[in-house]
Protein backbone atom coordinates (compact mmCIF):
# COMPACT_ATOMS: atom_id res chain seq x y z
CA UNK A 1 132.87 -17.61 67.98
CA UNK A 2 132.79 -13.95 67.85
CA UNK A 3 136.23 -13.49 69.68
CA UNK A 4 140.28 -14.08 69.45
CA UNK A 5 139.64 -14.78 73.38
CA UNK A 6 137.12 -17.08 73.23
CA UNK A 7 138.44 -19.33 69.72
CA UNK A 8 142.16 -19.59 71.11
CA UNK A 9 140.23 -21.07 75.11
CA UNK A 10 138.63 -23.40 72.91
CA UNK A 11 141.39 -24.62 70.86
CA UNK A 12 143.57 -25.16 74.18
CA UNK A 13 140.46 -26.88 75.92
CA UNK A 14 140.20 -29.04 72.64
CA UNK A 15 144.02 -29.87 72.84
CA UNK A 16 143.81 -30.28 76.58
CA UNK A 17 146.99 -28.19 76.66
CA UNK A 18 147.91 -25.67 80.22
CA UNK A 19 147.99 -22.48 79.38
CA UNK A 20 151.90 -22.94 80.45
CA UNK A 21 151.96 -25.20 76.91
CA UNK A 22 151.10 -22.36 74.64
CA UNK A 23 153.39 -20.13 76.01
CA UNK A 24 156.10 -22.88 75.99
CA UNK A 25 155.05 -23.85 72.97
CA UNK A 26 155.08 -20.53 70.76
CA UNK A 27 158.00 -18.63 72.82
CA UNK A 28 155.22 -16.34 74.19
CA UNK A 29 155.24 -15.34 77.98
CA UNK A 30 153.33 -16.61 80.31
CA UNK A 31 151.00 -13.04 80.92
CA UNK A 32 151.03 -12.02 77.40
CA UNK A 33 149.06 -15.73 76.13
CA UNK A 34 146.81 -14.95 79.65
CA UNK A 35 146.08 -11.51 78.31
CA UNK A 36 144.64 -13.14 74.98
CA UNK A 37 142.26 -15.91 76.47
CA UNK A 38 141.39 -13.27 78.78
CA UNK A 39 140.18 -10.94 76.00
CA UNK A 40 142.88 -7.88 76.99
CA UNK A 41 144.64 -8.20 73.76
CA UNK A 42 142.50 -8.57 70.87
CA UNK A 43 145.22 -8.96 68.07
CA UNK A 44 148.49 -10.94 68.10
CA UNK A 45 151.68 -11.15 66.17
CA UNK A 46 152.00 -14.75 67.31
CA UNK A 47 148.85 -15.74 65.22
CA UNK A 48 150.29 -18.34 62.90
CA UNK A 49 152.16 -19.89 65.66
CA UNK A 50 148.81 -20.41 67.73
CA UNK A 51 147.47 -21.95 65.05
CA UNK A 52 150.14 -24.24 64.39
CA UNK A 53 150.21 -25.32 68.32
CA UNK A 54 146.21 -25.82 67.91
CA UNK A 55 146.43 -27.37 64.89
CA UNK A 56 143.31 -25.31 63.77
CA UNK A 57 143.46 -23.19 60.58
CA UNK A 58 144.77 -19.13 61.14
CA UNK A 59 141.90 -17.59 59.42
CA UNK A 60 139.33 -19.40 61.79
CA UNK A 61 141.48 -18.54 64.94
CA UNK A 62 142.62 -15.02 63.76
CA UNK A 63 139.31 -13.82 62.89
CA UNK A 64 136.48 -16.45 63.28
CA UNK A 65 136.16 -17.36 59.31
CA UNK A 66 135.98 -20.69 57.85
CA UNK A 67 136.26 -23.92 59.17
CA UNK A 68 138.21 -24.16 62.07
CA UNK A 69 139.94 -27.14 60.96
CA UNK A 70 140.24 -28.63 58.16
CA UNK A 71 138.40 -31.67 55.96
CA UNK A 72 140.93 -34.10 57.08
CA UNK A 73 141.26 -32.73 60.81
CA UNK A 74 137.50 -33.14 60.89
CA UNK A 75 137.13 -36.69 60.29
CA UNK A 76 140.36 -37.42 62.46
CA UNK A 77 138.63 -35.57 65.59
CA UNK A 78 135.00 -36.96 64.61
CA UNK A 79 136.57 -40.40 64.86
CA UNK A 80 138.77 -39.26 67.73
CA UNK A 81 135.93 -38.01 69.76
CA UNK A 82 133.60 -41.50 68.67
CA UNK A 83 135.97 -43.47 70.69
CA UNK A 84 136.48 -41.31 73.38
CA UNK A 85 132.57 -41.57 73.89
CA UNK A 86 132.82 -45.48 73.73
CA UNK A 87 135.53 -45.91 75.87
CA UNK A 88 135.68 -43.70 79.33
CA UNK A 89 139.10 -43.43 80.66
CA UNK A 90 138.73 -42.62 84.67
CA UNK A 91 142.31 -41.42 84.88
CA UNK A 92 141.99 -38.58 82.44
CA UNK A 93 138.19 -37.88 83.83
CA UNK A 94 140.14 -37.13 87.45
CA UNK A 95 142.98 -35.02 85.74
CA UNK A 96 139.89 -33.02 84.09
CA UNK A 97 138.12 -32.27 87.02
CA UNK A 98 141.16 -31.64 88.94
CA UNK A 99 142.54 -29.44 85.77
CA UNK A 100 138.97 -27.54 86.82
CA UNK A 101 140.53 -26.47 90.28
CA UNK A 102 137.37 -28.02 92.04
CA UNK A 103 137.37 -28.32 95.73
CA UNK A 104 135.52 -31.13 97.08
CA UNK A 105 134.68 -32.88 99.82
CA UNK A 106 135.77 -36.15 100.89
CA UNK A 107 133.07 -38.25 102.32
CA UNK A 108 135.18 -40.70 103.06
CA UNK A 109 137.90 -39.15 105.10
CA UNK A 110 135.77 -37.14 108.04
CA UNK A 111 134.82 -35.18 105.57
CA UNK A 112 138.24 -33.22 104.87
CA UNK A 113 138.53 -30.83 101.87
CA UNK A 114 140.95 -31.51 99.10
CA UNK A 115 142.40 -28.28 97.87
CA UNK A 116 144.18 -28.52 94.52
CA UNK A 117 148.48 -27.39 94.43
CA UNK A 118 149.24 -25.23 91.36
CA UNK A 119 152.12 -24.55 90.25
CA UNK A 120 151.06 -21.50 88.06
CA UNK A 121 149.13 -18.72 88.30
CA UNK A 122 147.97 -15.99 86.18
CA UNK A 123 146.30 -12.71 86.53
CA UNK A 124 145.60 -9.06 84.85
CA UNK A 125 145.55 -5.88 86.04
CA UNK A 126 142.03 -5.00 85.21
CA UNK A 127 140.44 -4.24 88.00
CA UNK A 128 138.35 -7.14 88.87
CA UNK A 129 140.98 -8.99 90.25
CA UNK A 130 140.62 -12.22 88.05
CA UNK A 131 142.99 -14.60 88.68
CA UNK A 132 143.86 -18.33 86.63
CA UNK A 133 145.61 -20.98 88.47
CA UNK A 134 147.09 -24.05 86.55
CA UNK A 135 149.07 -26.85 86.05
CA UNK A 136 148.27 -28.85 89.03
CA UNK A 137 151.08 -31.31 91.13
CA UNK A 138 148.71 -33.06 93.74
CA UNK A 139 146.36 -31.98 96.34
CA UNK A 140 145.98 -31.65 99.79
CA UNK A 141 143.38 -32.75 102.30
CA UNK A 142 142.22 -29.96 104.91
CA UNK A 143 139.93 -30.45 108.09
CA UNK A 144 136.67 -27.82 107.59
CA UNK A 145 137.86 -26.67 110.88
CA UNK A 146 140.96 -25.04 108.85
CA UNK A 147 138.64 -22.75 106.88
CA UNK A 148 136.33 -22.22 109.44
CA UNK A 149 138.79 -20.95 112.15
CA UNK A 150 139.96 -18.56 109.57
CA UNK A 151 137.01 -17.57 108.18
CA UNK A 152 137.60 -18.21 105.04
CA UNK A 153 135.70 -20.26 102.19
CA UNK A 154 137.18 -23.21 99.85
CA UNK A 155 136.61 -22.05 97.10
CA UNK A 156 138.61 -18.88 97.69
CA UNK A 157 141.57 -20.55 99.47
CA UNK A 158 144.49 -21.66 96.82
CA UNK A 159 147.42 -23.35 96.97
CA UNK A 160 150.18 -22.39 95.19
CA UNK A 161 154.22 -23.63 94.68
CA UNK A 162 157.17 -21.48 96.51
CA UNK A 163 159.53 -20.88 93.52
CA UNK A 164 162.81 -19.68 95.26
CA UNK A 165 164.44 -19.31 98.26
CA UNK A 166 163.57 -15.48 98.24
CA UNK A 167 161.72 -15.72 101.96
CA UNK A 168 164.00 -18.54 103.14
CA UNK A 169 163.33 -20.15 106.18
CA UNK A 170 160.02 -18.93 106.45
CA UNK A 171 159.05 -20.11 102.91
CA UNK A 172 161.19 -22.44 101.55
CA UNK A 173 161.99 -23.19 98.05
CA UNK A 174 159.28 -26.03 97.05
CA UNK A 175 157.12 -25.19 100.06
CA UNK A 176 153.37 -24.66 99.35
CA UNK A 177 151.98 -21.44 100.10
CA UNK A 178 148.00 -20.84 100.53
CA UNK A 179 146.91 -17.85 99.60
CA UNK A 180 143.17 -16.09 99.55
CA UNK A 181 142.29 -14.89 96.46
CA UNK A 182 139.17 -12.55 97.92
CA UNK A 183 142.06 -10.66 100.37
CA UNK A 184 143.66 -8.33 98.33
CA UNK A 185 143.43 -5.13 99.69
CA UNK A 186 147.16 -4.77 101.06
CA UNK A 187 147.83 -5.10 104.86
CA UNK A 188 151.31 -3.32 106.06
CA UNK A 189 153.49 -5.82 106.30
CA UNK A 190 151.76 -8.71 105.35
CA UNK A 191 152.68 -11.43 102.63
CA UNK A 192 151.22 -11.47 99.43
CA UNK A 193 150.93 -13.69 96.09
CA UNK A 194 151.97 -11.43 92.94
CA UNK A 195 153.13 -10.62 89.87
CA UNK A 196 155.38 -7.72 89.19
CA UNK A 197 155.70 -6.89 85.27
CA UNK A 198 154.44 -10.32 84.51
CA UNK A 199 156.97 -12.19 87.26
CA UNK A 200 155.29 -14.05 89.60
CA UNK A 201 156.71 -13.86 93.31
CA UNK A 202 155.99 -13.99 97.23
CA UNK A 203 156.83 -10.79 99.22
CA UNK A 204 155.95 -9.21 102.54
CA UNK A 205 154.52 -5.53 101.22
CA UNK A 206 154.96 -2.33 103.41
CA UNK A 207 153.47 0.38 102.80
CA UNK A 208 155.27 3.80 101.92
CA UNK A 209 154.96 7.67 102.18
CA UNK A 210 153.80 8.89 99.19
CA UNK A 211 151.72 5.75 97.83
CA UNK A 212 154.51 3.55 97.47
CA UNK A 213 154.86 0.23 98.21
CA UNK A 214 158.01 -1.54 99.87
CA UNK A 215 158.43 -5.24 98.64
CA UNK A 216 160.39 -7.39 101.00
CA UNK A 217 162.05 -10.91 101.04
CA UNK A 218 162.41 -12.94 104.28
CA UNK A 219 165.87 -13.75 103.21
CA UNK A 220 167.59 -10.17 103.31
CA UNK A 221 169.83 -11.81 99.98
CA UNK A 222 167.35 -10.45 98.13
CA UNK A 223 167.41 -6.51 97.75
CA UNK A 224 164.26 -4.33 98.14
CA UNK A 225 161.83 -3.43 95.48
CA UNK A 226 160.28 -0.61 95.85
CA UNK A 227 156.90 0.23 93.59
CA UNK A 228 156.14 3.72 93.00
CA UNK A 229 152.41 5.19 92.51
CA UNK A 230 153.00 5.83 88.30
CA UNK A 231 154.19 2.35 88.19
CA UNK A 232 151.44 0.13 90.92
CA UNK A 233 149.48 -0.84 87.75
CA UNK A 234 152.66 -3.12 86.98
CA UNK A 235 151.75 -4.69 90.61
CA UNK A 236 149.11 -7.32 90.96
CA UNK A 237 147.97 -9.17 94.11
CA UNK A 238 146.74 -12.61 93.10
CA UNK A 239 146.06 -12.83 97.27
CA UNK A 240 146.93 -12.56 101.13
CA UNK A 241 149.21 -15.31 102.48
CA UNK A 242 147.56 -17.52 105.22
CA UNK A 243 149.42 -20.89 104.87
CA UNK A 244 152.90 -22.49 104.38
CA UNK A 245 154.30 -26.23 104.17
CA UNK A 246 156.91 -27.83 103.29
């Protein structure tokens, strides 16, 4: 594999492992082990740790050479992956396709829409508004009617965890908050899904004089932020709020 994006997505994949593992794993944050698998940093000083988490060789996942693991790791996973094949496990097929953030419909239940709940979500600044969602808690069944009224699709509809009581009693710690992920051109005073220098958060944005933006809490415990124009590239909208419950 020609890339350091590309070897570490499939040494996670192999490993089954949330991106939330890595970065628990090798004391990296969150965004920085995003920016990797999403190709925006091509070199790392956490290399040897990576490897160690994979349990794939550094070379191989540093720059692509050699094996990528070794003699003995090869015949463990060979015979690891033989009775895998013999033996299908329906439990960890679900928690595979639901690790895939796949919205499907329910043909048994009127037809209603389960929609994944994540409790992470990642994104970068780089224009195309790519966002990662992981880590999934459960899912929730929605009528057709509930995207349909809203004009909205699926497949661009996410749920996501409330983390604090920052917006408290509109959003409550806990509470799950839908977002759309297409929506992210900023409405005045609407809420929004983002990250701010990496920290993911819910806030109500207004917009200022001079290209700022105002960030707001619900709960008036929580001060202001205010993002100026040399500093909106540290501002991210993973998407437009359109959904809360507790």
């Amino acid at each position: 594999m020609s890339t350091l994006a590309e070897r570490v997505k499939l040494a996670r994949d192999r490993l089954n492992l949330s991106q939330q593992d890595v970065a628990d794993a090798t004391g990296m944050s969150q965004p920085s082990y995003y920016k990797i698998e999403r190709g925006h940093t091509k070199r790392t000083t956490y290399i040897n740790e990576l490897a160690k988490v994979f349990e794939v060789n550094v070379d191989w996942l540093a720059n692509g050479s050699g094996e990528m693991l070794s003699g003995a790791a090869n015949k463990a996973e060979e015979a690891k992956r033989a009775g895998s094949e013999a033996i299908a496990d329906p439990e960890k097929e679900l928690a595979r396709i639901l690790e895939a953030g796949s919205v499907s419909t329910d043909d048994s239940d009127d037809e209603m829409v389960s929609i994944p709940i994540y409790d992470l979500y990642f994104c970068c600044g780089d224009g195309n508004g790519s966002c990662e969602f992981e880590n999934i808690k459960g899912y929730r069944k929605l009528p057709p009617s509930f995207f349909k009224d809203r004009n909205i699709r699926p497949e661009d509809f996410k749920l996501i965890c409330a983390i604090n009581d920052s917006n408290h009693p509109y959003i409550k710690d806990g509470d799950e908050v839908g977002i759309v992920i297409t929506d992210r051109e900023i409405k005045d005073g609407e809420y929004y899904a983002i990250l701010l220098d990496g920290d993911r958060m819910i806030k109500q944005i207004f917009r200022e004089a001079g290209g700022s933006y105002r960030l707001s809490s619900f709960n008036k415990a929580y001060p202001d932020k205010v993002v100026t124009p040399e500093h909106n590239e540290s501002l991210i909208i993973a998407g437009r709020q359109v959904y809360r419950a507790g």
